[in-house]
N, C-alpha and C. Protein backbone atom coordinates (compact mmCIF):
# COMPACT_ATOMS: atom_id res chain seq x y z
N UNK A 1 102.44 96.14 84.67
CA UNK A 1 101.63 96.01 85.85
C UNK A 1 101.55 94.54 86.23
N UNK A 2 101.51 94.60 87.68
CA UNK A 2 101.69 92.78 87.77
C UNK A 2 100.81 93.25 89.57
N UNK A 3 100.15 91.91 89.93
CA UNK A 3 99.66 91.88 91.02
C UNK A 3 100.72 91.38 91.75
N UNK A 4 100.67 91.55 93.21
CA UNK A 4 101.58 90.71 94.05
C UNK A 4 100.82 89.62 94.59
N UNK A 5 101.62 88.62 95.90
CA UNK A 5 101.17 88.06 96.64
C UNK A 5 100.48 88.60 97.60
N UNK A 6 100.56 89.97 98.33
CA UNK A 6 100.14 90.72 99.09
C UNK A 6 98.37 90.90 99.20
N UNK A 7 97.77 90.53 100.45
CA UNK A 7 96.45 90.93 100.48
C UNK A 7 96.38 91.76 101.98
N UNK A 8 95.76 92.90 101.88
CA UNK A 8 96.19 94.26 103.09
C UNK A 8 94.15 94.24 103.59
N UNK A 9 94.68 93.94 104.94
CA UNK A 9 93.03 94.16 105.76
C UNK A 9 93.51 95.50 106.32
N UNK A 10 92.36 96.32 107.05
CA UNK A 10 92.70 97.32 108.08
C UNK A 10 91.71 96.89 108.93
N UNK A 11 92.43 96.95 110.47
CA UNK A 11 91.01 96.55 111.46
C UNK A 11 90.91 97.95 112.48
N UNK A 12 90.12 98.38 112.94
CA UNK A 12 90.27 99.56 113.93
C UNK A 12 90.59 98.67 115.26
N UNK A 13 90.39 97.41 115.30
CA UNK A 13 90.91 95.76 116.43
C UNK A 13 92.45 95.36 116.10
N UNK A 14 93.00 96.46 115.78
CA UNK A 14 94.63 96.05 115.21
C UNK A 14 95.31 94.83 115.70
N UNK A 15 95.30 95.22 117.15
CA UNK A 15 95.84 94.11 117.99
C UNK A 15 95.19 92.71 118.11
N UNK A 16 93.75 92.75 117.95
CA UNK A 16 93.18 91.84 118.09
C UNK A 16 93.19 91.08 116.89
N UNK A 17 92.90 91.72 115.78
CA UNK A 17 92.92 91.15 113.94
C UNK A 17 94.43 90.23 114.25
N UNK A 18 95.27 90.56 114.56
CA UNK A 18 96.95 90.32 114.95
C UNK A 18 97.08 89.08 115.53
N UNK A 19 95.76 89.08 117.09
CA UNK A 19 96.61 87.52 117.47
C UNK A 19 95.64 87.14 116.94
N UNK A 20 94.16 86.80 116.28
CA UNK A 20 93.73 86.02 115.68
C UNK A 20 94.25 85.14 114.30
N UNK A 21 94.71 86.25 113.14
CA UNK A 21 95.63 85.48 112.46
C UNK A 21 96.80 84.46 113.05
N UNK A 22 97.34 85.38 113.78
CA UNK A 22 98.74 84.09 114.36
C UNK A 22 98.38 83.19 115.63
N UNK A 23 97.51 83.64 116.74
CA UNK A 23 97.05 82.89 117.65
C UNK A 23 96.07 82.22 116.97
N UNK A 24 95.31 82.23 116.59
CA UNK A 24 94.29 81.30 116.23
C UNK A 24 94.62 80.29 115.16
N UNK A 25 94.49 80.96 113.74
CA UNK A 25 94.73 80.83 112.26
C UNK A 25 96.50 79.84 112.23
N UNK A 26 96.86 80.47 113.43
CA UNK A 26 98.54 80.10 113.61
C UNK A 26 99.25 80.18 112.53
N UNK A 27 99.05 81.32 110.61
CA UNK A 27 100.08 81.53 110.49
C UNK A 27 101.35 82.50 111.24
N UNK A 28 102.52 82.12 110.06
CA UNK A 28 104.03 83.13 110.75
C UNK A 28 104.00 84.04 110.40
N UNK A 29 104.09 85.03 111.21
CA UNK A 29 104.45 86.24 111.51
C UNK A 29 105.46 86.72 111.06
N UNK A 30 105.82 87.57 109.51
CA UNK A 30 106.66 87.61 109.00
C UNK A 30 107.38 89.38 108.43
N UNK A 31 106.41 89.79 109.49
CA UNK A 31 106.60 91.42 109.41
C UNK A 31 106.16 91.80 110.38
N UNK A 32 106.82 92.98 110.96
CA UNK A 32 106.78 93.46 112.54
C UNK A 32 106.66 94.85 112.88
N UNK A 33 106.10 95.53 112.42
CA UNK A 33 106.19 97.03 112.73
C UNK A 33 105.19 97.61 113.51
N UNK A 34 105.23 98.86 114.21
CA UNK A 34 104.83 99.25 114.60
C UNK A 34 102.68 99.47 114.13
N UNK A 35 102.95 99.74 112.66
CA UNK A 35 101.34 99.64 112.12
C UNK A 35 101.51 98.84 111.06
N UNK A 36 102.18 97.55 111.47
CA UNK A 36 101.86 97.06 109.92
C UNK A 36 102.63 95.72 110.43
N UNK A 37 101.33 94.53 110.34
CA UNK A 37 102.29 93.47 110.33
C UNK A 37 101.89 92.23 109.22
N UNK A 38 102.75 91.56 109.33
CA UNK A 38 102.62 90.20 107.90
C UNK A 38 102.71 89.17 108.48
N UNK A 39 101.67 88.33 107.52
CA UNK A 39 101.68 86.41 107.79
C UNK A 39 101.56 86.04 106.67
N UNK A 40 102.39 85.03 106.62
CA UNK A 40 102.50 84.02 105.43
C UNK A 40 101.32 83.11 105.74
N UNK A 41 100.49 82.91 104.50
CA UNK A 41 99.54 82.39 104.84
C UNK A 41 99.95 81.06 103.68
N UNK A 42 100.69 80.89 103.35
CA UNK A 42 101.11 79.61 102.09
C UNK A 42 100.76 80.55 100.92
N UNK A 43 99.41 80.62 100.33
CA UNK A 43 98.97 81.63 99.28
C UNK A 43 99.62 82.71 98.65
N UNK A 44 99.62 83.44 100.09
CA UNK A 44 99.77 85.09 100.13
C UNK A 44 99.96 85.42 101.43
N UNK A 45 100.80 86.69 100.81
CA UNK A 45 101.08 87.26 102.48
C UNK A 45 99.63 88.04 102.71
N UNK A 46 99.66 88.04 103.98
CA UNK A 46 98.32 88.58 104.27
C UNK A 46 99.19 90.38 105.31
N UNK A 47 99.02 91.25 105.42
CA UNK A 47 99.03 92.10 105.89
C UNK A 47 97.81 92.60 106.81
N UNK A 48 98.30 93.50 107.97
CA UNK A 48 97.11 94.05 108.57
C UNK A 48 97.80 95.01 109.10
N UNK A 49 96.95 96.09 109.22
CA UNK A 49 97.68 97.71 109.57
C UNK A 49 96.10 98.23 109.81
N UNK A 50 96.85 98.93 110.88
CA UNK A 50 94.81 99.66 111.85
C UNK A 50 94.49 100.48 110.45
N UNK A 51 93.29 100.45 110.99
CA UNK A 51 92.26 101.87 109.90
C UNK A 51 91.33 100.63 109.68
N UNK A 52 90.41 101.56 108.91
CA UNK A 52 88.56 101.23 108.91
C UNK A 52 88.40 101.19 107.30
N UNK A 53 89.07 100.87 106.26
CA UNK A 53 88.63 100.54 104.75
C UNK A 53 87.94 99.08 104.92
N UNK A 54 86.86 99.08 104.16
CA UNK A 54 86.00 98.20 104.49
C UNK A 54 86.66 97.13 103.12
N UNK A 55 86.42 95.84 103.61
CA UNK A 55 87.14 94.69 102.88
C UNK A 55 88.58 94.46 102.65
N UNK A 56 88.66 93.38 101.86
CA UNK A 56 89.88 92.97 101.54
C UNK A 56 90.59 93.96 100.63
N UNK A 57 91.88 94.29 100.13
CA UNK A 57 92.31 95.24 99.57
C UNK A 57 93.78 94.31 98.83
N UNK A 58 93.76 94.26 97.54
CA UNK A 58 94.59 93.45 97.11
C UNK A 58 95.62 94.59 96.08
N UNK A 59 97.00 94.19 95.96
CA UNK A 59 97.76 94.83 95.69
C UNK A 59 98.28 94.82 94.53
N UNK A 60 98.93 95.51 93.74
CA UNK A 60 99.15 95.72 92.12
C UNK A 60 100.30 96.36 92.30
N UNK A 61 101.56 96.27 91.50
CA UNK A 61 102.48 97.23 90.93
C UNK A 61 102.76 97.65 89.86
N UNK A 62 103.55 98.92 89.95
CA UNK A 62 102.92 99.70 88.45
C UNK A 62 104.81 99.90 88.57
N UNK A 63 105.15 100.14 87.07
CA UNK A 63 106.23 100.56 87.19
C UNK A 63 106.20 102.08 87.32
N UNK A 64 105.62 102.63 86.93
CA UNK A 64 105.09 104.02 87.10
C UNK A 64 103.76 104.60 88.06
N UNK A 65 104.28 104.69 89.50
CA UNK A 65 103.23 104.41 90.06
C UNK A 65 102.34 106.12 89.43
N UNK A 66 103.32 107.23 89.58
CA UNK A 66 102.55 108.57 88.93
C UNK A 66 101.71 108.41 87.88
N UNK A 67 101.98 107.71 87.17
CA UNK A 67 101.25 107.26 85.93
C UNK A 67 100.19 106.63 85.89
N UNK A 68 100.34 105.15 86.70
CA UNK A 68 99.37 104.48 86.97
C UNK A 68 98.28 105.53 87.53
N UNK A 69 98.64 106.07 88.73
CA UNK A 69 97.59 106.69 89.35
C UNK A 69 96.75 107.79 88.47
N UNK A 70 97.49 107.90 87.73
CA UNK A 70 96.88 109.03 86.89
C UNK A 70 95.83 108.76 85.57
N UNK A 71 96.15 107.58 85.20
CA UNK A 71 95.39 106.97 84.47
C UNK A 71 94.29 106.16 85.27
N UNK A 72 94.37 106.18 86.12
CA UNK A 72 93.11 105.19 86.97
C UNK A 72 92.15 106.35 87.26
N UNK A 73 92.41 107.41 87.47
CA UNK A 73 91.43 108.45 87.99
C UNK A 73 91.00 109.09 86.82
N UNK A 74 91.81 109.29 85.49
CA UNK A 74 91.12 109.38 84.42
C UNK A 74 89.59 108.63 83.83
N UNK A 75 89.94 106.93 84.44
CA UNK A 75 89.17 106.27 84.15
C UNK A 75 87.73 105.80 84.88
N UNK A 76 87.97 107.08 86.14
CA UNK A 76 86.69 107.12 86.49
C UNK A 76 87.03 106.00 88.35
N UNK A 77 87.88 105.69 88.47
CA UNK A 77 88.70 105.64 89.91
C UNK A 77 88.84 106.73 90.55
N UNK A 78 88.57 106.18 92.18
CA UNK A 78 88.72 107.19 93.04
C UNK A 78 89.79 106.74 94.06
N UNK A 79 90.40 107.86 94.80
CA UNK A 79 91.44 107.23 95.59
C UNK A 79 91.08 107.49 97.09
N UNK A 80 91.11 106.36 97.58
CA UNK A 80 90.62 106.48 98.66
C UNK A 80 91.01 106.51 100.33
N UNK A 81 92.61 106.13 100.53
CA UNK A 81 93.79 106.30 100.87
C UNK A 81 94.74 106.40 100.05
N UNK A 82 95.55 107.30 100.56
CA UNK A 82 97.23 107.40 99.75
C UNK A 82 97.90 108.06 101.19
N UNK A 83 99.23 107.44 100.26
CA UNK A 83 100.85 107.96 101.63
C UNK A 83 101.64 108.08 100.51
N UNK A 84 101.62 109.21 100.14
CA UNK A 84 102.88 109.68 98.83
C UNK A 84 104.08 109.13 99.39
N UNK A 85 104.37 109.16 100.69
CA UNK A 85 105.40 109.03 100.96
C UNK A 85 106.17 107.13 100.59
N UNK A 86 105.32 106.57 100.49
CA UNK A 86 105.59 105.10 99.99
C UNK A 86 106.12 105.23 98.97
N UNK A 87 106.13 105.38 97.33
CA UNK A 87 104.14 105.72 97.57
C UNK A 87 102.91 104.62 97.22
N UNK A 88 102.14 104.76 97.64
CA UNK A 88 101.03 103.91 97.43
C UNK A 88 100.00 104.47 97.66
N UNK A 89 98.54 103.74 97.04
CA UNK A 89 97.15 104.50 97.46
C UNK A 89 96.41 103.32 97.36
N UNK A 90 94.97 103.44 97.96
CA UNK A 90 93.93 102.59 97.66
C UNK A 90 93.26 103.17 96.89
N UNK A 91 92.46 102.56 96.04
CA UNK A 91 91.62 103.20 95.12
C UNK A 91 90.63 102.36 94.82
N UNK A 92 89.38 102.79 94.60
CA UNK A 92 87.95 102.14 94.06
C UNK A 92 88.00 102.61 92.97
N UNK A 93 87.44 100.86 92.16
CA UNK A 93 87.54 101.00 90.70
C UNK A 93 86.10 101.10 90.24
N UNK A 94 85.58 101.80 89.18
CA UNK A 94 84.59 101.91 89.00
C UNK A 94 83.17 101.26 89.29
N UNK A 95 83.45 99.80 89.47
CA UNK A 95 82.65 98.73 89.70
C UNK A 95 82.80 98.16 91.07
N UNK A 96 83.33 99.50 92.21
CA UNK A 96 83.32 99.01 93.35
C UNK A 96 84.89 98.01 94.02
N UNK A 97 85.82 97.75 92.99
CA UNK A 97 86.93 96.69 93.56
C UNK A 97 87.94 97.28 94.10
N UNK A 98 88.12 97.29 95.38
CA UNK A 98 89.16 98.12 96.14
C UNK A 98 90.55 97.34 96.43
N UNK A 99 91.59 98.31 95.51
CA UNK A 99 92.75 97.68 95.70
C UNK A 99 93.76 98.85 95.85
N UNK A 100 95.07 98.71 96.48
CA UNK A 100 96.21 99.19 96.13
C UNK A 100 97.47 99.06 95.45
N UNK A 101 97.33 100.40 95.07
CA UNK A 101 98.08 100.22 93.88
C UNK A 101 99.91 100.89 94.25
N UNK A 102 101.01 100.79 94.29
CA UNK A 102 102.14 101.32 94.41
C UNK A 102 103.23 101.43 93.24
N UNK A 103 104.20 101.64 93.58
CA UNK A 103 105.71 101.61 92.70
C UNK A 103 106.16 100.12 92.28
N UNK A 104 106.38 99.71 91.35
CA UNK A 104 106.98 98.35 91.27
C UNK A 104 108.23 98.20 91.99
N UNK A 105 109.16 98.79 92.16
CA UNK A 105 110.12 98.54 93.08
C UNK A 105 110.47 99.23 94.66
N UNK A 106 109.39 99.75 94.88
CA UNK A 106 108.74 100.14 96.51
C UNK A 106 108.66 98.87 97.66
N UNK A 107 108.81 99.04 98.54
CA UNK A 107 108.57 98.46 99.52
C UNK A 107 106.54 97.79 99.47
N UNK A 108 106.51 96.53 99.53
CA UNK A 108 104.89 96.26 99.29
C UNK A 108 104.22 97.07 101.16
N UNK A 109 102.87 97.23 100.97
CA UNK A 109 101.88 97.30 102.17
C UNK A 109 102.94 98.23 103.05
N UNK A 110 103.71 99.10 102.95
CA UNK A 110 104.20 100.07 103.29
C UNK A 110 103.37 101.19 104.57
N UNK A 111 103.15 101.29 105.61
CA UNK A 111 102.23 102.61 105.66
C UNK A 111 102.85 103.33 107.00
């Protein structure tokens, strides 16, 4: 398991969250899709893709993402978005820390 550089906001202001990072903030714009875009912020890439999960959401890879997930909900984790189709999910960890978790060799912030 290893964290990435990746930190994933969701704004229901998609467009707006969008030019504030790059119009304002003026990082580059380094991913372009339809619900999902990236800025290099020096740090970390920062991601933003619409939807309403409240806070920052930081990213983890598992080499086994079935596994991972399966052991996190054992441990009293809940999942709180998922897209099998990535795959990836968000999940709250017992003590409230909301992150996503995916495949180690998946595409990152995927949705």
């Amino acid at each position: 398991m290893a964290s990435t550089r990746d930190v994933i906001i969701q704004s229901e202001r998609f467009h707006e969250a969008a030019a504030f990072y790059r119009d304002v903030l003026g990082f580059e714009q380094t991913v372009d899709r339809e619900r999902l875009l990236g800025f290099e912020t020096g740090s970390f890439q920062l991601f933003v893709e619409p939807g309403h999960l409240p806070g920052t959401v930081f990213d983890i890879e598992f080499p086994d993402f079935a596994a991972a997930r399966d052991l996190l909900l054992r441990q009293g984790c809940t999942i709180v978005d998922e897209d099998p189709a990535v795959p990836r999910c968000h999940v709250r960890d017992p003590h409230g820390f909301l992150f996503n978790i995916c495949q180690a060799d998946a595409e990152p912030a995927s949705t």
